[in-house]
Protein backbone atom coordinates (compact mmCIF):
# COMPACT_ATOMS: atom_id res chain seq x y z
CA UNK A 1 -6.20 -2.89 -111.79
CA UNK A 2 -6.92 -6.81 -110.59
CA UNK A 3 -4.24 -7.84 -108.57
CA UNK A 4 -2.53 -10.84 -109.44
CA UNK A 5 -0.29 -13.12 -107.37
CA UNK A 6 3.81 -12.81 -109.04
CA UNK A 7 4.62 -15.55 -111.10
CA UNK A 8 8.23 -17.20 -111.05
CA UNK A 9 9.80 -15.10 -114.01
CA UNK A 10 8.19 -12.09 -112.62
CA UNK A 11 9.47 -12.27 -109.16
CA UNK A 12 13.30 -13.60 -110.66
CA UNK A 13 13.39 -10.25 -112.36
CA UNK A 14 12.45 -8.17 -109.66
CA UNK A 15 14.54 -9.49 -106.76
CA UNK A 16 17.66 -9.45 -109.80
CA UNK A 17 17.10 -5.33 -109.37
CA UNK A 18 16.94 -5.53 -105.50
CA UNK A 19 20.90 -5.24 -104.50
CA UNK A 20 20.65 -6.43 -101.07
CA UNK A 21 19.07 -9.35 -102.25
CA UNK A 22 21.14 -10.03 -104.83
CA UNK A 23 24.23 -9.96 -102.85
CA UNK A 24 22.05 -12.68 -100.83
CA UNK A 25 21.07 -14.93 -103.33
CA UNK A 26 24.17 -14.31 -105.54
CA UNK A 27 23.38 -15.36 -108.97
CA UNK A 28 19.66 -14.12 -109.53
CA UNK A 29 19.53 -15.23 -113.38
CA UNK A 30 18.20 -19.04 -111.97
CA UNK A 31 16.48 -18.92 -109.15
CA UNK A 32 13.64 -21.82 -107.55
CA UNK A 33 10.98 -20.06 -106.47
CA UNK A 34 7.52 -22.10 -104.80
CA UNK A 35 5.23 -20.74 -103.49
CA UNK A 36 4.23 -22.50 -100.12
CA UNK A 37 0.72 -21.38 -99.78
CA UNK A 38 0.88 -21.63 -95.99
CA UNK A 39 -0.33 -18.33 -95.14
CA UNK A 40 -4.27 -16.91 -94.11
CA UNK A 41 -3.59 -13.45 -95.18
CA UNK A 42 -0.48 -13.66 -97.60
CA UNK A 43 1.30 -15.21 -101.02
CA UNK A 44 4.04 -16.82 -99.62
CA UNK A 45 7.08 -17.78 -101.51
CA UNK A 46 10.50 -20.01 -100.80
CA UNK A 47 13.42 -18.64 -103.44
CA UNK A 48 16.30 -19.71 -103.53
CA UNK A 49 19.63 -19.85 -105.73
CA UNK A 50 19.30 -23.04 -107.70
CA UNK A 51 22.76 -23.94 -108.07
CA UNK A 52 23.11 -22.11 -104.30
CA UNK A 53 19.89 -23.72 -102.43
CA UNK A 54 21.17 -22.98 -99.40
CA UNK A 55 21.40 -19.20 -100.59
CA UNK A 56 17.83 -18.57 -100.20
CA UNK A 57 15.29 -15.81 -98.90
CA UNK A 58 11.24 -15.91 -98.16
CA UNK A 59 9.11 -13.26 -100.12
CA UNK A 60 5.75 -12.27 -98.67
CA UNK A 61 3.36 -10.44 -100.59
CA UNK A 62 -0.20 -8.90 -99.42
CA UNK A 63 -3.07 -9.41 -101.59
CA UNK A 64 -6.13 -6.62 -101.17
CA UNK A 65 -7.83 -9.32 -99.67
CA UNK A 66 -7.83 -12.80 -97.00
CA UNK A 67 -6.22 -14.95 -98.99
CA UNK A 68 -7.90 -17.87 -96.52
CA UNK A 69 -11.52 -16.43 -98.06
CA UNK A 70 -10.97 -14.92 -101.26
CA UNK A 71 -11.76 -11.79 -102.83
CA UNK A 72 -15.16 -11.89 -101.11
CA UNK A 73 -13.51 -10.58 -98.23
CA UNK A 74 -11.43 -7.26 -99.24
CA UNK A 75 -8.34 -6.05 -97.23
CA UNK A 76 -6.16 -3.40 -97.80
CA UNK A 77 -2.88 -3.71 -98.81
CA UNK A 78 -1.12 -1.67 -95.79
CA UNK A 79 -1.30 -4.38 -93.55
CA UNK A 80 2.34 -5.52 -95.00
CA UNK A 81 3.75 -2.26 -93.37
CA UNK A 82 2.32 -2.99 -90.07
CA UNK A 83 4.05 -6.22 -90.37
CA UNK A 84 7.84 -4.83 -91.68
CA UNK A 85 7.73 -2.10 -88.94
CA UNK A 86 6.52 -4.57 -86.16
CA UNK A 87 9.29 -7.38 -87.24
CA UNK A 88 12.02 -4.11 -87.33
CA UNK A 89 10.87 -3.17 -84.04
CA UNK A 90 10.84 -6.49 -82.38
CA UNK A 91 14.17 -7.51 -84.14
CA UNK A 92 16.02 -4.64 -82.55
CA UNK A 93 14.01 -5.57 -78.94
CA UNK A 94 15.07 -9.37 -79.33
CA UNK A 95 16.91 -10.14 -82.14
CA UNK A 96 17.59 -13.44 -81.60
CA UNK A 97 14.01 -14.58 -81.61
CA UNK A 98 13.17 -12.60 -84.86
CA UNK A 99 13.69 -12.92 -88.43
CA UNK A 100 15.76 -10.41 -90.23
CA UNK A 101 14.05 -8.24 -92.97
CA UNK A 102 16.19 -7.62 -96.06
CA UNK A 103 13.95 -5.53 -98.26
CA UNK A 104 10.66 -3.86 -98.36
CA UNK A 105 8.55 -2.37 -100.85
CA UNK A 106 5.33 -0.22 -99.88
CA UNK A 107 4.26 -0.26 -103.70
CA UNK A 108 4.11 -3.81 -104.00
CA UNK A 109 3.09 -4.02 -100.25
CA UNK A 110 6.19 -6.91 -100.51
CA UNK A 111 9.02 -7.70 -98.48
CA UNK A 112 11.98 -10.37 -98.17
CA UNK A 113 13.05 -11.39 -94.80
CA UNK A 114 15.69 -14.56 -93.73
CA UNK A 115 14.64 -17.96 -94.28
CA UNK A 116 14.22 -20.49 -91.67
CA UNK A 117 15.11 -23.28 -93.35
CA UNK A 118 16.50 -25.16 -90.84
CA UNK A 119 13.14 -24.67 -88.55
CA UNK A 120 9.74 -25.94 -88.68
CA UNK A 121 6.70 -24.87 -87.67
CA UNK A 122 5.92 -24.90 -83.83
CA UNK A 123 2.24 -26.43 -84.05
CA UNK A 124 3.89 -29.11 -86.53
CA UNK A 125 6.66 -29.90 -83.98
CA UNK A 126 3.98 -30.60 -81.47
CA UNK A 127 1.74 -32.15 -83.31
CA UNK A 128 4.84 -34.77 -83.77
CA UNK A 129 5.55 -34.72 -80.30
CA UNK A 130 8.40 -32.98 -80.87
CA UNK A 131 10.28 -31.46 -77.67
CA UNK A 132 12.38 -28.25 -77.68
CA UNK A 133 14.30 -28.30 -74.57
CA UNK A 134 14.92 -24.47 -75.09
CA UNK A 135 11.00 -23.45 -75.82
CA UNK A 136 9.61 -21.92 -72.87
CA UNK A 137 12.68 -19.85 -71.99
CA UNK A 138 13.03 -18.59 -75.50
CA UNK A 139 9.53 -17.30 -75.98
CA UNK A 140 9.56 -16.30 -71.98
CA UNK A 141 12.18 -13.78 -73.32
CA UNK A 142 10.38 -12.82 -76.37
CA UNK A 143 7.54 -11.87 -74.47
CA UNK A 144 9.04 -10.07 -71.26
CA UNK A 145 11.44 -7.65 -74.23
CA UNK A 146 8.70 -6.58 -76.63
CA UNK A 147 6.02 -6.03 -74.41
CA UNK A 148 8.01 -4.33 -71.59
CA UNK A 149 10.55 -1.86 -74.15
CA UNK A 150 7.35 -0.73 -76.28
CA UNK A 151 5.00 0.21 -72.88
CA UNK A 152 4.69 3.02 -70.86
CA UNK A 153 6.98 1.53 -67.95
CA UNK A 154 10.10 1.88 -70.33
CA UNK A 155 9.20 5.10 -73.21
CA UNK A 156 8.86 8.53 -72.55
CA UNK A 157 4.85 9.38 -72.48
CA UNK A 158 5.07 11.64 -75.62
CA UNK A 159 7.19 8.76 -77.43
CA UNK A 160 4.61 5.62 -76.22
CA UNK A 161 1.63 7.72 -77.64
CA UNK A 162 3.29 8.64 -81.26
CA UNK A 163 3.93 5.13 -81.55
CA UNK A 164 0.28 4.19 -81.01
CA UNK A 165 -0.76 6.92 -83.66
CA UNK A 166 1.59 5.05 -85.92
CA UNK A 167 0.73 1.61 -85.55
CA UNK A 168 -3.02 1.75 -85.48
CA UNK A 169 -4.57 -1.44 -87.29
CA UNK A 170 -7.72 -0.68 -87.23
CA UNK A 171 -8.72 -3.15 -90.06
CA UNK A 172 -6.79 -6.16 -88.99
CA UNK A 173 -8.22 -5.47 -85.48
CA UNK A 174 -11.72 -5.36 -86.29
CA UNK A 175 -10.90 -8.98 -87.53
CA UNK A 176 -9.96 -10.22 -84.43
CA UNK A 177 -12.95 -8.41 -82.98
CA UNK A 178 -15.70 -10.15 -84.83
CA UNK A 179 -13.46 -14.03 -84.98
CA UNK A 180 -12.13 -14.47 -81.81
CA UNK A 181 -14.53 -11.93 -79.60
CA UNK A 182 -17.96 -11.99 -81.14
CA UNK A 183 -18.83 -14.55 -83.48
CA UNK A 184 -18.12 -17.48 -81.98
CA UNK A 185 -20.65 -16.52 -79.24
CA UNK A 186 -23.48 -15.78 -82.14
CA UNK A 187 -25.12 -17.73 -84.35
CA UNK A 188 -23.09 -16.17 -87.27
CA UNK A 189 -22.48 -17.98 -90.90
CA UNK A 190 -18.97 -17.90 -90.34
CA UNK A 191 -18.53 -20.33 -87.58
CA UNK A 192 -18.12 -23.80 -88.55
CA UNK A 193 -18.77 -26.63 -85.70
CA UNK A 194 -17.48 -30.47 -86.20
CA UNK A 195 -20.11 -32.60 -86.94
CA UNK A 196 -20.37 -34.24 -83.69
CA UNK A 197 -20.05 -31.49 -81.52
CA UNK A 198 -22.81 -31.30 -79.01
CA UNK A 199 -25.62 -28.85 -79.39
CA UNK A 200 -25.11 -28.14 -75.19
CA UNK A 201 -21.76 -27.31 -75.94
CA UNK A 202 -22.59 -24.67 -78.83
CA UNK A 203 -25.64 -22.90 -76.75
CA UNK A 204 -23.94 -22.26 -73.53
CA UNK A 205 -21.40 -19.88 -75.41
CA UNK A 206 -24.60 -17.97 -76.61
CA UNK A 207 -26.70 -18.37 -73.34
CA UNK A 208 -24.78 -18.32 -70.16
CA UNK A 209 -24.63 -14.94 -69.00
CA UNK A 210 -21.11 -15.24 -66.91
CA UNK A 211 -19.63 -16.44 -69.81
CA UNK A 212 -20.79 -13.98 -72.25
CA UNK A 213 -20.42 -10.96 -69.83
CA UNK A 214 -16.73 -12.06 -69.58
CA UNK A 215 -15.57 -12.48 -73.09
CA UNK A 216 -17.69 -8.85 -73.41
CA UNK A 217 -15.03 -7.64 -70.75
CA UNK A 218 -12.10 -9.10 -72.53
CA UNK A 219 -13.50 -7.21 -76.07
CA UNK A 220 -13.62 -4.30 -74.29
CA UNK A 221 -9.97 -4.60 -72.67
CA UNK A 222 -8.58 -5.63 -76.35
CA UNK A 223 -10.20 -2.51 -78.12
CA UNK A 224 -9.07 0.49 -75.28
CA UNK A 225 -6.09 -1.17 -73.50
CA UNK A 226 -3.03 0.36 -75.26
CA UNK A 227 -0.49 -1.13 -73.13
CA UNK A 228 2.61 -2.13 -75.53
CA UNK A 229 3.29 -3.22 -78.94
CA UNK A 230 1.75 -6.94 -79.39
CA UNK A 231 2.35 -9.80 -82.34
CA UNK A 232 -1.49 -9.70 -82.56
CA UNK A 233 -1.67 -13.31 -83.47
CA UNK A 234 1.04 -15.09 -81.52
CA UNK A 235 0.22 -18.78 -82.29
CA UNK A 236 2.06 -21.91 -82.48
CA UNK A 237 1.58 -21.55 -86.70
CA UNK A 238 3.55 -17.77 -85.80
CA UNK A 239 6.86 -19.43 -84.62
CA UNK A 240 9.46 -21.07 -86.01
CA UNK A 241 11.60 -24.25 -83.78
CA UNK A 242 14.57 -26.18 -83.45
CA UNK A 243 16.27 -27.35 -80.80
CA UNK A 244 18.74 -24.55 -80.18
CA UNK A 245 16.37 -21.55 -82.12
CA UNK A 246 13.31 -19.75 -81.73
CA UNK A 247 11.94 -17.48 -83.79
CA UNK A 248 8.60 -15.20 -84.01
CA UNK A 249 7.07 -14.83 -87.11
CA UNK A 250 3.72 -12.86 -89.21
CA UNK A 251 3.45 -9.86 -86.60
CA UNK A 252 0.50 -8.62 -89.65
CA UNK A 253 -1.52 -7.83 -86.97
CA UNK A 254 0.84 -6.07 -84.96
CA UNK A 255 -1.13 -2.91 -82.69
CA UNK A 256 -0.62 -1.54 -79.58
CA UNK A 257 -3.18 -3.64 -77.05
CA UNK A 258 -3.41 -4.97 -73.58
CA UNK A 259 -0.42 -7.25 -72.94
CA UNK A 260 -1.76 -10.52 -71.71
CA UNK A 261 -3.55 -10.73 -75.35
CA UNK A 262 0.08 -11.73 -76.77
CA UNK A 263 0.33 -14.08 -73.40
CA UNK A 264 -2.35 -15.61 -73.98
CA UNK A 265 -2.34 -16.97 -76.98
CA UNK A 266 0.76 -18.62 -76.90
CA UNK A 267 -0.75 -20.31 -73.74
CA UNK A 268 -4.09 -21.03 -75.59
CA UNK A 269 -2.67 -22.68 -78.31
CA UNK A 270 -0.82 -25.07 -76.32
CA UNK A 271 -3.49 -26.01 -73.94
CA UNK A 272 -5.36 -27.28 -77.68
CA UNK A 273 -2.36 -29.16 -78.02
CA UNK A 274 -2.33 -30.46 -74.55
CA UNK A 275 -5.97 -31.51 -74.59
CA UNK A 276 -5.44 -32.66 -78.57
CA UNK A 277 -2.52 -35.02 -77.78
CA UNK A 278 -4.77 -37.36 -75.91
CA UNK A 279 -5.72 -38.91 -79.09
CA UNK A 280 -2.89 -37.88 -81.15
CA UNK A 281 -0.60 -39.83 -78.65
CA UNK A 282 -2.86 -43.05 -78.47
CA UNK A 283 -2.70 -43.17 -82.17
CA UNK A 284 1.01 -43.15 -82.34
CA UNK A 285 0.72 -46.05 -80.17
CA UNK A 286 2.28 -43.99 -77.34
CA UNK A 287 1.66 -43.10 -73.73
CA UNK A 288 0.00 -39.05 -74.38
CA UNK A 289 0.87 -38.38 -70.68
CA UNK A 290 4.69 -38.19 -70.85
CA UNK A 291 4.47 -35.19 -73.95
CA UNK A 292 0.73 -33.70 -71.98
CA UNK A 293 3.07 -33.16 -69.22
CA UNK A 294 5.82 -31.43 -71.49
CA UNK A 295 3.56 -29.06 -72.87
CA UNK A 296 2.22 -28.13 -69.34
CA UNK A 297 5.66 -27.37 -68.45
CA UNK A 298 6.14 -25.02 -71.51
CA UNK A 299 3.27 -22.89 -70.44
CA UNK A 300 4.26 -23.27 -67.02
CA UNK A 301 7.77 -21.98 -67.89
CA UNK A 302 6.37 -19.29 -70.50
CA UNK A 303 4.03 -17.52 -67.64
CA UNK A 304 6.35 -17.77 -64.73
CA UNK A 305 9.46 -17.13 -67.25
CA UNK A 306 8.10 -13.84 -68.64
CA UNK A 307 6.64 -12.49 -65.41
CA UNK A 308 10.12 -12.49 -63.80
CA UNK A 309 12.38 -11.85 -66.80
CA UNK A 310 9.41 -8.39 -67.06
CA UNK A 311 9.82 -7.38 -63.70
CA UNK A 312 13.54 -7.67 -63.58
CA UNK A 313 13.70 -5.49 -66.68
CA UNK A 314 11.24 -3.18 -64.60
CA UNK A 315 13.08 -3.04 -61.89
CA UNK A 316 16.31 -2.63 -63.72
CA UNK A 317 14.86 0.21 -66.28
CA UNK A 318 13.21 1.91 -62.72
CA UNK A 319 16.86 1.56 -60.69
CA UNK A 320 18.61 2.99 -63.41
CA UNK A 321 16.44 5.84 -64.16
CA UNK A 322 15.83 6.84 -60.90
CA UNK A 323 12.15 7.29 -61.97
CA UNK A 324 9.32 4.88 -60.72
CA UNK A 325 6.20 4.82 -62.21
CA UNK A 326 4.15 5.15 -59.36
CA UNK A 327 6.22 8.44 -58.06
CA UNK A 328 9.80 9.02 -55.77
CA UNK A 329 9.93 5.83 -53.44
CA UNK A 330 12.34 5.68 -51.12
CA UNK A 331 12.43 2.42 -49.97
CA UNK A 332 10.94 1.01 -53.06
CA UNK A 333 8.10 -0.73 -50.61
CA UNK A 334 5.23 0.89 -52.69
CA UNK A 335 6.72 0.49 -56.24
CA UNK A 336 7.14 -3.15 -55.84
CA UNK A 337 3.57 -3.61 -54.23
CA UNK A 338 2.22 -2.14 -57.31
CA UNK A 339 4.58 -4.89 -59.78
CA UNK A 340 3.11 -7.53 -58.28
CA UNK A 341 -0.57 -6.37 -58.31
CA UNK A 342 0.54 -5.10 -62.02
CA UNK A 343 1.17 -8.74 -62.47
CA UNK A 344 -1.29 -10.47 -61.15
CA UNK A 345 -3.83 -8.06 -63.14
CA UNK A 346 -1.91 -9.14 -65.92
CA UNK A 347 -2.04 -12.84 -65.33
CA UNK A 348 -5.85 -12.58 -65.23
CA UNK A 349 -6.29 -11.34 -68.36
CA UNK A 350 -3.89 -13.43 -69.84
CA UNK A 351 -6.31 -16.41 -68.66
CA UNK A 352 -9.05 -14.72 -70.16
CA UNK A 353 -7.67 -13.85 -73.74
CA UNK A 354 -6.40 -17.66 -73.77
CA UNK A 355 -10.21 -18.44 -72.89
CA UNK A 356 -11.33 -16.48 -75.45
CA UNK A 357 -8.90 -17.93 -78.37
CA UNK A 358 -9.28 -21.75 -77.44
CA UNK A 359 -13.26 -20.91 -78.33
CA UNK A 360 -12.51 -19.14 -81.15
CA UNK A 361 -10.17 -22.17 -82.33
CA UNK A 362 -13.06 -24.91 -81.59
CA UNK A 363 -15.88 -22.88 -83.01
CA UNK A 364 -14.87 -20.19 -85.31
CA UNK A 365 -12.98 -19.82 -88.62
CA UNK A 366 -9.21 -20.52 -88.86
CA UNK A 367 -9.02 -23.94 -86.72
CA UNK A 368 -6.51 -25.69 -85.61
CA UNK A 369 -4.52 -28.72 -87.14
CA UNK A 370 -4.29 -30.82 -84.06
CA UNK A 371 -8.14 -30.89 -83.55
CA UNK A 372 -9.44 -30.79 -87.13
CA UNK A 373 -7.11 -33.58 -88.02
CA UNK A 374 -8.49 -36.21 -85.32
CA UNK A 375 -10.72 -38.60 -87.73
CA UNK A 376 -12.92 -39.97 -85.34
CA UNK A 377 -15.46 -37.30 -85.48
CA UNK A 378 -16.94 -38.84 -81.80
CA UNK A 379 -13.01 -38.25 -80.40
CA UNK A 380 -12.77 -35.02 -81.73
CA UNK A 381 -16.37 -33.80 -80.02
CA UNK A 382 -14.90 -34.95 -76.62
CA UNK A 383 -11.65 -33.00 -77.04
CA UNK A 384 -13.45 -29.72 -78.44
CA UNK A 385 -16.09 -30.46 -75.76
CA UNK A 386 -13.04 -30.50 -73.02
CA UNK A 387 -11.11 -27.98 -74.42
CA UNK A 388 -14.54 -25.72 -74.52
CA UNK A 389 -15.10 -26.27 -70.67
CA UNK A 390 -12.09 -25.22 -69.40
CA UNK A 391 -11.92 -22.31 -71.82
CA UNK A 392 -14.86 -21.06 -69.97
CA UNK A 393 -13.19 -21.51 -66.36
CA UNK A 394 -10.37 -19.30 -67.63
CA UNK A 395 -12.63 -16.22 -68.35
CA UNK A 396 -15.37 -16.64 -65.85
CA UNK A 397 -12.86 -17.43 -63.24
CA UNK A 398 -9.86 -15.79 -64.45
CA UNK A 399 -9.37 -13.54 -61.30
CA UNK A 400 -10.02 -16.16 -58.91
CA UNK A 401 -6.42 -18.54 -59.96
CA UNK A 402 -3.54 -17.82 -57.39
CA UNK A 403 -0.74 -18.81 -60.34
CA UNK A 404 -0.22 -20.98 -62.95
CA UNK A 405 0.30 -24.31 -61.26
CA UNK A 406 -3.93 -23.76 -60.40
CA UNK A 407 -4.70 -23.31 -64.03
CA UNK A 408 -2.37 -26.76 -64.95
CA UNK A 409 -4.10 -28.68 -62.43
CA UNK A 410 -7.47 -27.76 -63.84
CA UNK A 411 -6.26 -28.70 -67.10
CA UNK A 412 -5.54 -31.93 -65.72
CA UNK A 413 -8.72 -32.45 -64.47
CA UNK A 414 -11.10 -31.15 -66.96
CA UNK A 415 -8.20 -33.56 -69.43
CA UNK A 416 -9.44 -36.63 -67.69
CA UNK A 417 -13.07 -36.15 -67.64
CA UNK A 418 -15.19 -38.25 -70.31
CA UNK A 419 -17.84 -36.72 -72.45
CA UNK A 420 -20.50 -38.58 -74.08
CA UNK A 421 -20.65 -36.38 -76.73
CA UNK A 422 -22.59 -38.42 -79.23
């Protein structure tokens, strides 16, 4: 049967026979429903009670295919549990930074969850200049309680490896296999490069051999490393802002993977933003420096936030239990040596997945809003151009950075060069 995407009276009906929405909504005989049409993967609909409208829910609903392409490019449907058991999971980790899921239904591959309505979009926010004094520490925390509670330094072995079994995504994977690890460094139909991007800029991701061998070593770490349970596409378009809240949103491709993938793409997308905002400020008639420097902080305070809110839940979990991970320790000498080489492992790859997505963003399907809005296509080649270059410092030299403030200060730098990109 041809799927086809629920209409207004159809979806009134169906949430009237869902009680736990219903005692939501309250009245479910007149309800608004829009759909936003906001999502890559998903229908996406606001409803709400229209004599209530601030009694309201948000309805997602999986198509058999990518909604961004169209039935040319089939999906199954199951992809909507991944998400409801990732977003239960997470919620119950770190509920304050997740939306709550009402209802779910595995035949319609459809679920209702709490509306934000009092939040907007994180890569909107910043594109605004927008600052959210609370930010880094929020999504610090985030990170440091999913990806520590669902990895092998907090479950029992036998428990860690069911819940692999159980959340493998092996379709949703394989897309961010071939977008964000292989065909941005091919000559495949599916990239799409801005008209005035330089052809220098496009060959070196298909000819230079560090570069290629690196992102080969990242692929390679993304498909094997089953560390925890990650958000699989943790963007600034995932989470939801004000300046108290912070929530984490479309976990679709939720699978268990190497941690710093999750890290690192929260980083990635705001080091576009940071290298983005040098026109978007100048526009606005504003000095981009003062909100550049913000967003530097954020990742500053994301990295160093999560990596000792992790290892303080480590350390905690392991003084508790009596049980550390490298064997009995005594004086805890050799347990803490191997945290801090755990983390520094960790902060590598984190470099390199953000390396990896930034290229992805600039050359690939699925771009990003702050770039593709810049008019002045000769601007935008200098920013993608910049953006590109230190991309490629954070995977070929991703083991060589002593800590974060490194990686800032080459974003400064590689921020101030010129291009002539024409």
């Amino acid at each position: 049967m041809e799927f086809e995407a629920l209409n207004s009276a159809d979806l009134t009906a169906y949430l009237g026979g869902v009680p736990a929405v219903r005692a939501l909504l309250g009245n479910t005989d007149e309800l608004d429903v829009v759909e936003v049409g906001d999502g890559n993967l998903n229908f996406v609909y606001f409803v709400s009670n229209a004599r209530a409208p601030e009694k309201s829910v948000v309805v997602k609903q999986a198509p058999p295919f990518l909604r961004l392409v169209g039935t040319s490019w089939p999906l199954t449907r199951q992809r909507m549990e991944h998400e409801v058991a990732a977003l239960r999971r997470f919620g119950a980790l770190c509920p304050q930074h997740v939306p709550e899921v009402y209802h779910a239904d595995s035949e319609l591959f459809l679920m209702v969850m709490q509306r934000l309505s009092s939040h907007k979009i994180l890569r909107q926010g910043l594109m605004e200049g927008i600052v959210y004094p609370k930010l880094g520490d929020h999504l610090s925390t985030y990170l440091a309680h999913t990806l520590f509670f669902c990895s092998d330094l907090f479950l029992a072995p036998h428990v860690k490896k069911e819940a692999v079994s159980a959340a493998v995504n092996s379709e949703l994977c394989k897309i961010t296999e071939d977008l964000v690890f292989t065909y941005p460094f091919e000559d495949h139909p599916s990239n799409s490069y801005s008209p005035a991007l330089p052809r220098f800029a496009v060959e070196r991701l298909r000819t230079s051999a560090a570069l290629r061998i690196a992102v080969a070593e990242m692929k390679w770490a993304f498909m094997n490393h089953a560390e925890s349970l990650l958000h699989g596409d943790l963007h600034t378009g995932s989470i939801m802002v004000n300046e108290d809240e912070t929530f984490v949103i479309d976990p679709e491709f939720a699978f268990y993977g190497p941690m710093g993938f999750d890290v690192g793409a929260i980083l990635a997308n705001l080091w576009l933003a940071y290298f983005s905002r040098d026109w978007h400020g100048r526009a606005g008639g504003e000095n981009p420096g003062h909100y550049q420097q913000w967003l530097l902080e954020q990742a500053a305070q994301i990295w160093n936030g999560f990596a000792e809110k992790f290892l303080n839940l480590w350390r905690d979990h392991e003084s508790r239990s009596k049980q550390h991970f490298i064997g009995e320790d005594p004086d805890a000498a050799c347990s803490e040596a191997f945290r801090t080489h755990f983390v520094r492992r960790l902060f590598a790859e984190t470099l390199g997945f953000a390396g990896c997505k930034m290229i992805r963003r600039i050359v690939g399907m699925a771009k990003v809003a702050e770039i593709t809005s810049i008019p002045d296509e000769a601007a935008r080649a200098e920013i993608e151009v910049r953006c590109l270059r230190f991309a490629e410092a954070l995977l070929v030299q991703r083991q060589r950075f002593d800590g974060i403030d490194e990686v800032l200060a080459l974003a400064r730098t590689v921020g101030a060069q010129s291009e002539d990109c024409v």
